[in-house]
Protein backbone atom coordinates (compact mmCIF):
# COMPACT_ATOMS: atom_id res chain seq x y z
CA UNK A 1 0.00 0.00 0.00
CA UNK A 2 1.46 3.46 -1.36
CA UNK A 3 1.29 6.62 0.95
CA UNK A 4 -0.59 9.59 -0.12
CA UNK A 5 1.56 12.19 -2.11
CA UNK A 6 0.40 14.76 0.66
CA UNK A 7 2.06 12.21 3.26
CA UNK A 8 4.77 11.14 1.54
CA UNK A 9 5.92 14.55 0.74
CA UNK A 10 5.38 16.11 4.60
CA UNK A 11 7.63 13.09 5.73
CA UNK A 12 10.40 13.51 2.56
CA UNK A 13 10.85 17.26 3.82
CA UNK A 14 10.50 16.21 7.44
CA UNK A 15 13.52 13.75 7.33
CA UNK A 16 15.71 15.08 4.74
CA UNK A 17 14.58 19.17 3.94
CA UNK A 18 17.22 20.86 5.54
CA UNK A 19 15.62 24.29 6.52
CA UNK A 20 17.82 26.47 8.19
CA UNK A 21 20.66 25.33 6.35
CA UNK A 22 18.45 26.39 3.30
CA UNK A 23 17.54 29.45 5.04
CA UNK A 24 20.91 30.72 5.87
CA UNK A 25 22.18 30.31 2.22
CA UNK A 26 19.20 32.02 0.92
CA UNK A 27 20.00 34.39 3.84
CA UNK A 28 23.90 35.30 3.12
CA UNK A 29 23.95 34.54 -0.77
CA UNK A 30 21.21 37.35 -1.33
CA UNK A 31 22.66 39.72 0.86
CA UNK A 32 25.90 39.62 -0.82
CA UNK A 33 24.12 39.49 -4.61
CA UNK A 34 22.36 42.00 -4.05
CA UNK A 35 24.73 44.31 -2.04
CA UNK A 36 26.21 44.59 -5.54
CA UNK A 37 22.99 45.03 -6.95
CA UNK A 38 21.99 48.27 -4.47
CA UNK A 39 25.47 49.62 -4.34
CA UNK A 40 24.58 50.18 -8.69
CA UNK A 41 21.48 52.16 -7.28
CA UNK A 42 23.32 54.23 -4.89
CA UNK A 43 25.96 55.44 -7.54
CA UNK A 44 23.24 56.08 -9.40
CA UNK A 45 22.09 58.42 -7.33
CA UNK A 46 24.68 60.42 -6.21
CA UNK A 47 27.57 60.40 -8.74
CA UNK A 48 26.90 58.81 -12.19
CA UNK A 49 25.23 62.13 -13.71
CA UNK A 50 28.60 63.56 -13.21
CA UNK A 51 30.63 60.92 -14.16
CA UNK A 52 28.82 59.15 -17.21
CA UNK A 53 26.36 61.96 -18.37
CA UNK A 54 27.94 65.46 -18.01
CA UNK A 55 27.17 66.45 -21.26
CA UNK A 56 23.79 66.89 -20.18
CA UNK A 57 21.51 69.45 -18.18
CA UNK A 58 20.90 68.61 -14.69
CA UNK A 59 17.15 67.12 -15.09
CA UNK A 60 18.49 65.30 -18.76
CA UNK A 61 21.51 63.65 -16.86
CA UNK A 62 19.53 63.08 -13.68
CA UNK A 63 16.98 61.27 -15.89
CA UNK A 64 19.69 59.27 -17.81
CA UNK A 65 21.52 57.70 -14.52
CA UNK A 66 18.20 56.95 -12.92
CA UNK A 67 17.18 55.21 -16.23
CA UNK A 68 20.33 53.04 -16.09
CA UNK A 69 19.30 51.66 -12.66
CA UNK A 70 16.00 50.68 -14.42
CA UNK A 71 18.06 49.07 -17.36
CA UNK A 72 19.06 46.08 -14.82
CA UNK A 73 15.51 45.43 -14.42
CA UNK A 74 14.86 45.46 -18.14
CA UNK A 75 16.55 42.40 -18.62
CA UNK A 76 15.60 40.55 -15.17
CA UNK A 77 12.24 39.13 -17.87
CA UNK A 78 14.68 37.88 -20.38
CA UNK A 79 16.76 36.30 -17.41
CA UNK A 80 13.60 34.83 -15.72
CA UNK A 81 12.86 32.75 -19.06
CA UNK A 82 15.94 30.93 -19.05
CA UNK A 83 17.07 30.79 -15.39
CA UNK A 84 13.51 29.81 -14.67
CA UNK A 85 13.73 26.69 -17.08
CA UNK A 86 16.92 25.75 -15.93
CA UNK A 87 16.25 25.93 -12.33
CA UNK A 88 12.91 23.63 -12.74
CA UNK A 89 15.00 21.30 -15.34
CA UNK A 90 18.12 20.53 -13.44
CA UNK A 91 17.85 22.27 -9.96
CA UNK A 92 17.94 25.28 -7.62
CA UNK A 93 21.48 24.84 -6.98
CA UNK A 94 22.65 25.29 -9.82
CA UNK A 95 20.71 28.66 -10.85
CA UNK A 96 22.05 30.12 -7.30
CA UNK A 97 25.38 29.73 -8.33
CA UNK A 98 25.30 30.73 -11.55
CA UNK A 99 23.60 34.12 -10.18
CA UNK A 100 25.82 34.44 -7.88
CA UNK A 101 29.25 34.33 -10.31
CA UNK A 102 27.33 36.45 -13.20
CA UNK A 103 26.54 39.22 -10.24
CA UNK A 104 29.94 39.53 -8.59
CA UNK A 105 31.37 39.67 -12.23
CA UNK A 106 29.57 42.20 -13.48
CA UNK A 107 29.80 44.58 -10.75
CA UNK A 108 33.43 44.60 -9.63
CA UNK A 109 33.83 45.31 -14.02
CA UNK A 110 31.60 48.75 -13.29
CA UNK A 111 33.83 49.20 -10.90
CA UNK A 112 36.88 49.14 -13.43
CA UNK A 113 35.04 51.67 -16.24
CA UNK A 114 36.53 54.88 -17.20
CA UNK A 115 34.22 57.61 -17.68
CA UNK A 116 32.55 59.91 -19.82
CA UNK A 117 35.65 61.99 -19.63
CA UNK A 118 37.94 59.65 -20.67
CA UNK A 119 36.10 57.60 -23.25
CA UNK A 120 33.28 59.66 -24.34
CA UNK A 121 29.75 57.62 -25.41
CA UNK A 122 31.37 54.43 -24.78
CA UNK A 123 31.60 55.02 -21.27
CA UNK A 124 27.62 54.85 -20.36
CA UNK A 125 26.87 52.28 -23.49
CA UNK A 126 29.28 49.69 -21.33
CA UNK A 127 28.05 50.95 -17.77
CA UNK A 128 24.54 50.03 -19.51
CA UNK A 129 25.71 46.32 -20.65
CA UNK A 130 27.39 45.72 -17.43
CA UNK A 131 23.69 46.72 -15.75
CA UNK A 132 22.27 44.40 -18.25
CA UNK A 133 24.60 41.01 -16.86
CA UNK A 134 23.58 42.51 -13.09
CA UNK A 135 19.42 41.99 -13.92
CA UNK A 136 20.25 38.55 -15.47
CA UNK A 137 21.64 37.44 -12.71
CA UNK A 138 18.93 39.18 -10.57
CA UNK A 139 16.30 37.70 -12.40
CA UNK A 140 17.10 33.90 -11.08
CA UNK A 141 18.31 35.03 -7.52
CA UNK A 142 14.84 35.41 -5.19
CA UNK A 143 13.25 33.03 -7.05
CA UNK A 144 15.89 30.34 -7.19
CA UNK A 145 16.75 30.85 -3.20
CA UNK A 146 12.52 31.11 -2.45
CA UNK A 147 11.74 28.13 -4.42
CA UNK A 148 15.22 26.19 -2.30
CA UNK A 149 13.86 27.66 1.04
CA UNK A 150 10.19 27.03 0.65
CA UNK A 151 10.91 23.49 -0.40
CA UNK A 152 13.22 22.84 2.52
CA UNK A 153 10.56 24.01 4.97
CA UNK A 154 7.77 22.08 7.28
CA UNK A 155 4.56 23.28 6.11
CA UNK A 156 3.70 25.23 8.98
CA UNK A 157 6.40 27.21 8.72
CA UNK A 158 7.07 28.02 4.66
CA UNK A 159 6.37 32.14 5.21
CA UNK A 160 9.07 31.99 8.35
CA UNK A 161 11.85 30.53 6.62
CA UNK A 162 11.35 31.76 3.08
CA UNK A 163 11.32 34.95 4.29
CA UNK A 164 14.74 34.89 4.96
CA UNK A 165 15.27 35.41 1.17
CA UNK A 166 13.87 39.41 1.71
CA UNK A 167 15.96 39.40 4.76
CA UNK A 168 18.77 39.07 3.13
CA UNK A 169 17.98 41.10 0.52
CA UNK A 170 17.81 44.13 2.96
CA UNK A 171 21.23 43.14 5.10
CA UNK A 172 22.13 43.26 1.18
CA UNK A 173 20.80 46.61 1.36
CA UNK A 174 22.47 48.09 4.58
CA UNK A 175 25.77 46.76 3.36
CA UNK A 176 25.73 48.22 0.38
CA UNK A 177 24.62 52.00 2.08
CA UNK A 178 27.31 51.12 4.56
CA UNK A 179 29.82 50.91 2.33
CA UNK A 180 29.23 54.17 1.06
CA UNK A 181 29.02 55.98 3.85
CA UNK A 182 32.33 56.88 4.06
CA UNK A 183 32.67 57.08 0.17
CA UNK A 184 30.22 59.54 0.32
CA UNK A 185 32.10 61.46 2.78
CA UNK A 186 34.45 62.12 0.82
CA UNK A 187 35.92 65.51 -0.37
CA UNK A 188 33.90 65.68 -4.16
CA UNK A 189 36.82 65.52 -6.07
CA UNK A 190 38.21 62.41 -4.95
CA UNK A 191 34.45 60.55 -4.46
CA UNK A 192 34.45 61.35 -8.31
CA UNK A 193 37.63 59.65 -9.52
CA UNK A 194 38.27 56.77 -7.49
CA UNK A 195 35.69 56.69 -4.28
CA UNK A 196 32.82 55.89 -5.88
CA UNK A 197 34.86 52.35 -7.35
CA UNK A 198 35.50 51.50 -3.94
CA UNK A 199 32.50 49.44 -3.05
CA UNK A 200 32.23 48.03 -6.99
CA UNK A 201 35.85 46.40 -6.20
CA UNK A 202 34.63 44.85 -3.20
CA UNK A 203 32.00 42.46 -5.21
CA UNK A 204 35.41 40.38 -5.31
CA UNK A 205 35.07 39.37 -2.16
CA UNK A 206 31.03 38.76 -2.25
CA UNK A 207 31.56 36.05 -4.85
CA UNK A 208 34.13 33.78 -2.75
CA UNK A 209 32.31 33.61 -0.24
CA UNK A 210 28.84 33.19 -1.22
CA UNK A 211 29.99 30.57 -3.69
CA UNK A 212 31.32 28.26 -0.80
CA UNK A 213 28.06 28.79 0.87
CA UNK A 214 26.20 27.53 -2.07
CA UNK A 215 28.24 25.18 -2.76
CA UNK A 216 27.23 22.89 0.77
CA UNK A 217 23.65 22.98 0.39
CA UNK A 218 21.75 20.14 -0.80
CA UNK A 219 19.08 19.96 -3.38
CA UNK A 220 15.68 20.06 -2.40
CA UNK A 221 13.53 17.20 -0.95
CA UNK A 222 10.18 17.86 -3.18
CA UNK A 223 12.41 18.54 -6.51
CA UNK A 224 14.29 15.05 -5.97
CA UNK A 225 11.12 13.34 -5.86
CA UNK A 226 9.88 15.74 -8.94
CA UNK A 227 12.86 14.44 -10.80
CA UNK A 228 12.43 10.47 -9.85
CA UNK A 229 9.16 10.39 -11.58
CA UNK A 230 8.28 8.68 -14.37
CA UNK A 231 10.60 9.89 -17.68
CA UNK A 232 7.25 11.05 -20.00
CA UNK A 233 6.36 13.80 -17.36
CA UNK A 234 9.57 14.75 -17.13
CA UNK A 235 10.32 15.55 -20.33
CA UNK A 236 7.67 18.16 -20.48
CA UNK A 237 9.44 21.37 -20.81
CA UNK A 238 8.67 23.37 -17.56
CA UNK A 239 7.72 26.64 -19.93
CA UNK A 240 5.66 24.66 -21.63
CA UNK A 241 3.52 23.26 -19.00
CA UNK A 242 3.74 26.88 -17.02
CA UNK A 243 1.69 28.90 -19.99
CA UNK A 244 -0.74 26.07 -20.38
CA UNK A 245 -2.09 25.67 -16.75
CA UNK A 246 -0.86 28.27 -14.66
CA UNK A 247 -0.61 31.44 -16.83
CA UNK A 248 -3.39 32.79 -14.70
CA UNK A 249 -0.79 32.85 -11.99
CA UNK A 250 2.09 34.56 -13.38
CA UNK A 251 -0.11 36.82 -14.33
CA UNK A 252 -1.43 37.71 -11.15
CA UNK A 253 2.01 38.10 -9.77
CA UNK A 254 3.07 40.56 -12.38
CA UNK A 255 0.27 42.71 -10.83
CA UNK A 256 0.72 42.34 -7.52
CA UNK A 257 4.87 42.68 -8.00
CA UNK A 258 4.40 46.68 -8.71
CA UNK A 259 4.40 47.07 -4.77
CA UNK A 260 8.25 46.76 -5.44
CA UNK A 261 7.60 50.42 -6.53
CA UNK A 262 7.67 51.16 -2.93
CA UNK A 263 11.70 50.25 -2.36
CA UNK A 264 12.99 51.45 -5.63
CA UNK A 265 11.16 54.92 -4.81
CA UNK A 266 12.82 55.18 -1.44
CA UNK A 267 16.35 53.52 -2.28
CA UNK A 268 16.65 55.80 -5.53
CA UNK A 269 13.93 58.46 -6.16
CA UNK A 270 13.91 59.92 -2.92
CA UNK A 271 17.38 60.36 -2.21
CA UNK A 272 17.85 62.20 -5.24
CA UNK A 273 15.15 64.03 -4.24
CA UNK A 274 16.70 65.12 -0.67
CA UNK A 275 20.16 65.41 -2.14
CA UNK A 276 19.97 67.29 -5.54
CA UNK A 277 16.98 68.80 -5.34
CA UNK A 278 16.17 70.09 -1.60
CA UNK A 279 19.82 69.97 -0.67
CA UNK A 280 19.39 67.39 1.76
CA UNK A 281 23.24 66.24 3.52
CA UNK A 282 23.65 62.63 1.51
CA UNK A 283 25.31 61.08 4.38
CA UNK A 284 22.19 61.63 6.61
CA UNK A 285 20.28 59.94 3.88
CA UNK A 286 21.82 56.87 4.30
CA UNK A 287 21.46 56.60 7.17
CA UNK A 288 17.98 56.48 6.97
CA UNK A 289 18.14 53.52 4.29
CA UNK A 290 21.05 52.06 6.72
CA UNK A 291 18.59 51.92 9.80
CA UNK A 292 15.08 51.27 7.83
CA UNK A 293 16.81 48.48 6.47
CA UNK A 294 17.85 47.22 9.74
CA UNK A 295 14.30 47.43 11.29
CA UNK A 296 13.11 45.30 8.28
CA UNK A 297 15.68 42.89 9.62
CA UNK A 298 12.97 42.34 12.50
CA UNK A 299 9.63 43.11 11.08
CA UNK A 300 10.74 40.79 8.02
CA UNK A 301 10.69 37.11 10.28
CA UNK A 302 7.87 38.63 12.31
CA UNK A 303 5.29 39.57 9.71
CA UNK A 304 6.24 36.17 8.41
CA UNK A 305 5.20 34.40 11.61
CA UNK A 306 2.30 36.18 11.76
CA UNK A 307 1.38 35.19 7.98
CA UNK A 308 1.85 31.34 9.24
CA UNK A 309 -0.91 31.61 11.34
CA UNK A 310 -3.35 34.04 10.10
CA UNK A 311 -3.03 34.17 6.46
CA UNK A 312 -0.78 35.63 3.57
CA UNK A 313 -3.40 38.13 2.06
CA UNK A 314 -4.00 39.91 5.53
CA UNK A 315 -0.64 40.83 5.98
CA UNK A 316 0.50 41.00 2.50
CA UNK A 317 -2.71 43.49 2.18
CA UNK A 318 -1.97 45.60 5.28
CA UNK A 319 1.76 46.25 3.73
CA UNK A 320 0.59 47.72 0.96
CA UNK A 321 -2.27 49.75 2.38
CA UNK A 322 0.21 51.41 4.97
CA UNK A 323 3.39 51.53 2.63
CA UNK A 324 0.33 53.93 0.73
CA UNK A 325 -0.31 55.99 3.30
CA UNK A 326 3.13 56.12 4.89
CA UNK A 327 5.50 57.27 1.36
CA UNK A 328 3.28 60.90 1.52
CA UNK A 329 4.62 61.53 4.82
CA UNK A 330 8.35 60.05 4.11
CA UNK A 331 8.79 62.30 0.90
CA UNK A 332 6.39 65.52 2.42
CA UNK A 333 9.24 65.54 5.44
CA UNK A 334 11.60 65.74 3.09
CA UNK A 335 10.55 68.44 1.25
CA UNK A 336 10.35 70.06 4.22
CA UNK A 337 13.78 69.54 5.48
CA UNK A 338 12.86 68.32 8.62
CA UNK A 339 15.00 65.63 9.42
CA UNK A 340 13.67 63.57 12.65
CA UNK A 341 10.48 63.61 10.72
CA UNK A 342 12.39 61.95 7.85
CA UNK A 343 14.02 59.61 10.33
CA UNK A 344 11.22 58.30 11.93
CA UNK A 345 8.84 58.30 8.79
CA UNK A 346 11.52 56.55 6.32
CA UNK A 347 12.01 53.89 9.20
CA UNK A 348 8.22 53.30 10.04
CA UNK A 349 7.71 52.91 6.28
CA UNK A 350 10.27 50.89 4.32
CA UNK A 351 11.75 49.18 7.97
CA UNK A 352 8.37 48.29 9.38
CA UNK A 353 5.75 48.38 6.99
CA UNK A 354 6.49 47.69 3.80
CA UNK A 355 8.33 44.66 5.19
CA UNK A 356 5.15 43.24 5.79
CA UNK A 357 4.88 42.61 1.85
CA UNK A 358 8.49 41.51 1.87
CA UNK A 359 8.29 39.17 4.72
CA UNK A 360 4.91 37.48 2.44
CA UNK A 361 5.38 37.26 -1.40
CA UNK A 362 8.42 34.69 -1.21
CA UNK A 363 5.71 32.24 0.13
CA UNK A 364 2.73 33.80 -1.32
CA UNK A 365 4.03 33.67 -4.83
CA UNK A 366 5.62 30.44 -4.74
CA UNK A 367 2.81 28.78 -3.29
CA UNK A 368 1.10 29.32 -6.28
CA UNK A 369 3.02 26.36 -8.36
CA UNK A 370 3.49 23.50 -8.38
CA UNK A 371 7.46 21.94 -7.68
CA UNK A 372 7.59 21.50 -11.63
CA UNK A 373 7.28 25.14 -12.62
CA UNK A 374 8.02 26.99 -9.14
CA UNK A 375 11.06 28.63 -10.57
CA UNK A 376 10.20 29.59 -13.93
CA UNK A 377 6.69 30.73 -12.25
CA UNK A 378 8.27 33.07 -9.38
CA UNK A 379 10.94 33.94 -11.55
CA UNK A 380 8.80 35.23 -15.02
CA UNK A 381 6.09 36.91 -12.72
CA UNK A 382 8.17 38.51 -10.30
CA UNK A 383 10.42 40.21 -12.66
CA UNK A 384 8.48 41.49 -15.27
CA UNK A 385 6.40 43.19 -12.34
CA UNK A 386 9.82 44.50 -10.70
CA UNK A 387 11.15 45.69 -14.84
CA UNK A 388 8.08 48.23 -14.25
CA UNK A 389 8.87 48.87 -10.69
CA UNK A 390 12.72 49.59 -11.69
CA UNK A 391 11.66 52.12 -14.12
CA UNK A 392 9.13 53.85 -11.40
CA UNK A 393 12.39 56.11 -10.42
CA UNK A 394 12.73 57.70 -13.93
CA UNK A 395 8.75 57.89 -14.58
CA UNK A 396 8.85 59.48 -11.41
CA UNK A 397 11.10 62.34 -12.51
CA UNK A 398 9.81 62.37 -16.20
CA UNK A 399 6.38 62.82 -14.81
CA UNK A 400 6.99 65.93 -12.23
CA UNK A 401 9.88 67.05 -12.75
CA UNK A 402 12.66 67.83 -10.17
CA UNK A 403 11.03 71.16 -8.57
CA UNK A 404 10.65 70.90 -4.63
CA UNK A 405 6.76 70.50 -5.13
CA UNK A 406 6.81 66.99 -7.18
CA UNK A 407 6.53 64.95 -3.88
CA UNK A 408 2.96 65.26 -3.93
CA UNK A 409 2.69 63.53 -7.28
CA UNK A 410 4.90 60.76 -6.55
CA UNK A 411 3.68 59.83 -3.40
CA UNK A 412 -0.21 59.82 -5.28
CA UNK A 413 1.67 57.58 -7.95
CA UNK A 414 2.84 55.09 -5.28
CA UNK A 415 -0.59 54.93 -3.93
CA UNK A 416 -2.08 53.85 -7.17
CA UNK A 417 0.48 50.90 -7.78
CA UNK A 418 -0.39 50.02 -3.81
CA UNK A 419 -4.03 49.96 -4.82
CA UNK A 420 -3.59 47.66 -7.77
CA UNK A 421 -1.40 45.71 -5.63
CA UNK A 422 -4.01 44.80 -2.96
CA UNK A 423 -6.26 43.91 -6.16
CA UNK A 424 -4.32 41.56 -7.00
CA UNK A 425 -3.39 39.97 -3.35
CA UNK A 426 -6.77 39.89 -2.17
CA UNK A 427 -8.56 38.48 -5.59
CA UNK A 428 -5.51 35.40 -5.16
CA UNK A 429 -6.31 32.05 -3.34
CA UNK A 430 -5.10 31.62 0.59
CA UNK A 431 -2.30 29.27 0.70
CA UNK A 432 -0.69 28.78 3.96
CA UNK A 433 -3.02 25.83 5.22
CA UNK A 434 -2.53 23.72 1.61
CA UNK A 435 -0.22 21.01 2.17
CA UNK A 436 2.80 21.54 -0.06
CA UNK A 437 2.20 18.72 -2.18
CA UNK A 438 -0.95 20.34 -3.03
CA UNK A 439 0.18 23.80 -3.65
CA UNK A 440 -0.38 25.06 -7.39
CA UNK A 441 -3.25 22.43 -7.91
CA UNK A 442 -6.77 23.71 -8.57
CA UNK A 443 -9.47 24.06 -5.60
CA UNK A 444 -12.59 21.53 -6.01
CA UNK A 445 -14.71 23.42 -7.83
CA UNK A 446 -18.03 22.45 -5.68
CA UNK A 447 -18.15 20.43 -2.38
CA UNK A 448 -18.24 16.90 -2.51
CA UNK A 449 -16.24 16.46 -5.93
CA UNK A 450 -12.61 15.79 -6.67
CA UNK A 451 -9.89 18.36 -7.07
CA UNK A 452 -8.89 18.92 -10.14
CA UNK A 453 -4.95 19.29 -10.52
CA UNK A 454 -2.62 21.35 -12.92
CA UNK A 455 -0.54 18.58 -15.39
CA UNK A 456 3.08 18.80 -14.19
């Protein structure tokens, strides 16, 4: 006699998933890809319009270094096709190394570029391709270490430990503003000839040592069995199989990804804002990112908790609502110069709230697939939402301008994409009660009859 899938599955993960190992890979590996992947934003916020663009006036060049932090997320799509098929064809593992190699890479090579001055065009048109290699290796990063944590956790417990995935991704995020603190600090002169390559060069060092991490961890429980099945279901191509039964999905979390709007507002619009436009001191304004970050290292496990026992959408919803509410007072202290106000707003907001959506959609998402197409699933939805959210920065300024008074219309912007967020969330399916050998399979359509599952 055969155990059910649902039982056999539970007991696989129970006696082999390996979850805080899993965890603390997905943990350190996306801190240090995507330290190099926020230090790109910072430059691009305080020095590249000087370095790469000063042929240009100060809202054209402003523009133009803003819309190279959005290129990265231009290609994170393109990357999400073919990391996604390789991850749910031959393994997690292997996408999170790959990421990791293609993101060190690429950034400590920004680091090496000479600039406008000394090459002309060709200085921005390789600063652009190097951007490009940083989104493909984005693109296969959250979703390859969400799909490896998620599958490595009991099922009472997926939010908690795939959470851990964000977490890292804002330690990633207070490194990053760490590091140039004291680069900022620097006389001008000097931050714009060699500072400002300081914390590029140090991707060096991010790429040893998350490899060796990598390296140890096993593969998951639920894809081993995925893999051991029988050759003819198999050899269905993941892609395939992901537009036929679950497009509905992706869909959905291309939607609901816009609330990533929120972060690259803060991390690049609004300190742009402070700095070159109200005249904001640059080193006070990251700290703000430096501590809101570390306050999401908190809220981030303990939103998750609370998701485990209550419910994704509640949480995921209340995020949103509040990240709304909370970005007119983060930017409307700013334009005011007061900064306590901006301290205490920019920390309630990005550190506390809007971690609430952070600590949810690694779990929320995923939860929505089946093992066979996790990846690909997580990976195509989540980053053709976060292409548009990348690109919020430079709509941003396009759209009002640089004047002291276009807070207003950015923080009415942000509410939108919050509202079509929570459209999205609370129109999806709850998830954390379904056994995880039933996630991605359809709900019985009426009581009493069968459920009908996705092929896979």
């Amino acid at each position: 006699m055969t155990d059910h899938p649902t039982d056999s599955t539970a007991a696989r993960i129970a006696e082999h998933g390996k979850p805080r190992r899993a965890a603390l890979a997905a943990w350190v590996g996306s801190a240090l890809e995507y330290y190099d992947f926020f230090i790109y934003g910072t430059a691009a916020a305080l020095v590249f319009r000087e370095i790469f663009f000063p042929a240009a006036d100060p809202t054209t060049g402003t523009l133009l270094a803003l819309a190279t932090f959005g290129v990265g997320y231009v290609a994170r799509p393109l990357g999400a096709f073919f990391l996604g098929h390789v991850g749910d064809r031959l393994g997690r593992k292997r996408v999170l190394l790959f990421t990791l190699m293609l993101m060190g890479l690429s950034t400590f090579l920004v680091g090496c570029l000479p600039t406008y001055q000394d090459i002309g065009i060709l200085a921005p048109v390789a600063l652009v391709l190097l951007r490009l290699l940083q989104g493909l290796s984005a693109a296969g990063e959250q979703a390859g270490a969400n799909s490896m944590s998620l599958e490595h956790s009991p099922e009472h417990k997926r939010a908690y430990y795939t959470s851990f995935t964000l977490s890292g991704t804002q330690g990633g995020q207070i490194i990053a503003t760490a590091v140039f603190l004291p680069v900022a600090a620097l006389p001008e002169e000097q931050l714009l000839t060699w500072g400002w390559r300081i914390p590029f060069w140090l991707s060096a060092v991010v790429v040893l040592v998350g490899f060796f991490i990598r390296r140890s961890l096993d593969e998951t429980p639920v894809f081993q069995e995925e893999v051991s099945r029988t050759e003819t279901t198999r050899n269905q191509l993941p892609m395939a199989v992901l537009f036929r039964d679950h497009w509905t999905a992706v869909l959905r979390i291309v939607v609901a990804a816009v609330i990533a709007s929120v972060s690259t507002i803060f991390t690049v619009y609004a300190l742009n804002y402070a700095v070159n436009t109200v005249g904001l001191d640059r080193t006070f304004m990251l700290w703000v990112g430096v501590l809101a970050n570390t306050a999401a290292l908190v809220a981030i496990p303990l939103c998750a908790k609370l998701a485990d026992r209550i419910g994704r959408k509640p949480v995921f919803i209340a995020g949103s609502l509040g990240s709304a509410v909370l970005m007119f007072a983060y930017l409307w202290s700013i334009s005011m110069g007061n900064y306590p106000l901006i301290m205490i707003s920019g920390i309630l907001m990005f550190g506390v709230v809007y971690s609430a959506t952070n600590a949810i959609w690694p779990s929320f998402y995923g939860e929505m697939f089946p093992t066979r197409v996790r990846l690909s699933g997580m990976a195509i939805g989540t980053q053709i939402g976060f292409a548009i959210a990348g690109f919020m920065p430079s709509i941003a300024v396009w759209a009002t301008g640089t004047g002291e008074n276009s807070w207003l219309g950015v923080s009415l912007f942000v509410a939108g994409l919050c509202l079509v967020n929570v459209i999205a969330v609370a129109s999806g399916r709850e998830t954390y009660k379904v056994p995880t050998a039933e996630l991605g399979k359809k709900p019985a359509e009426k009581p009493g009859r069968e459920s009908v599952s996705a092929t896979v």
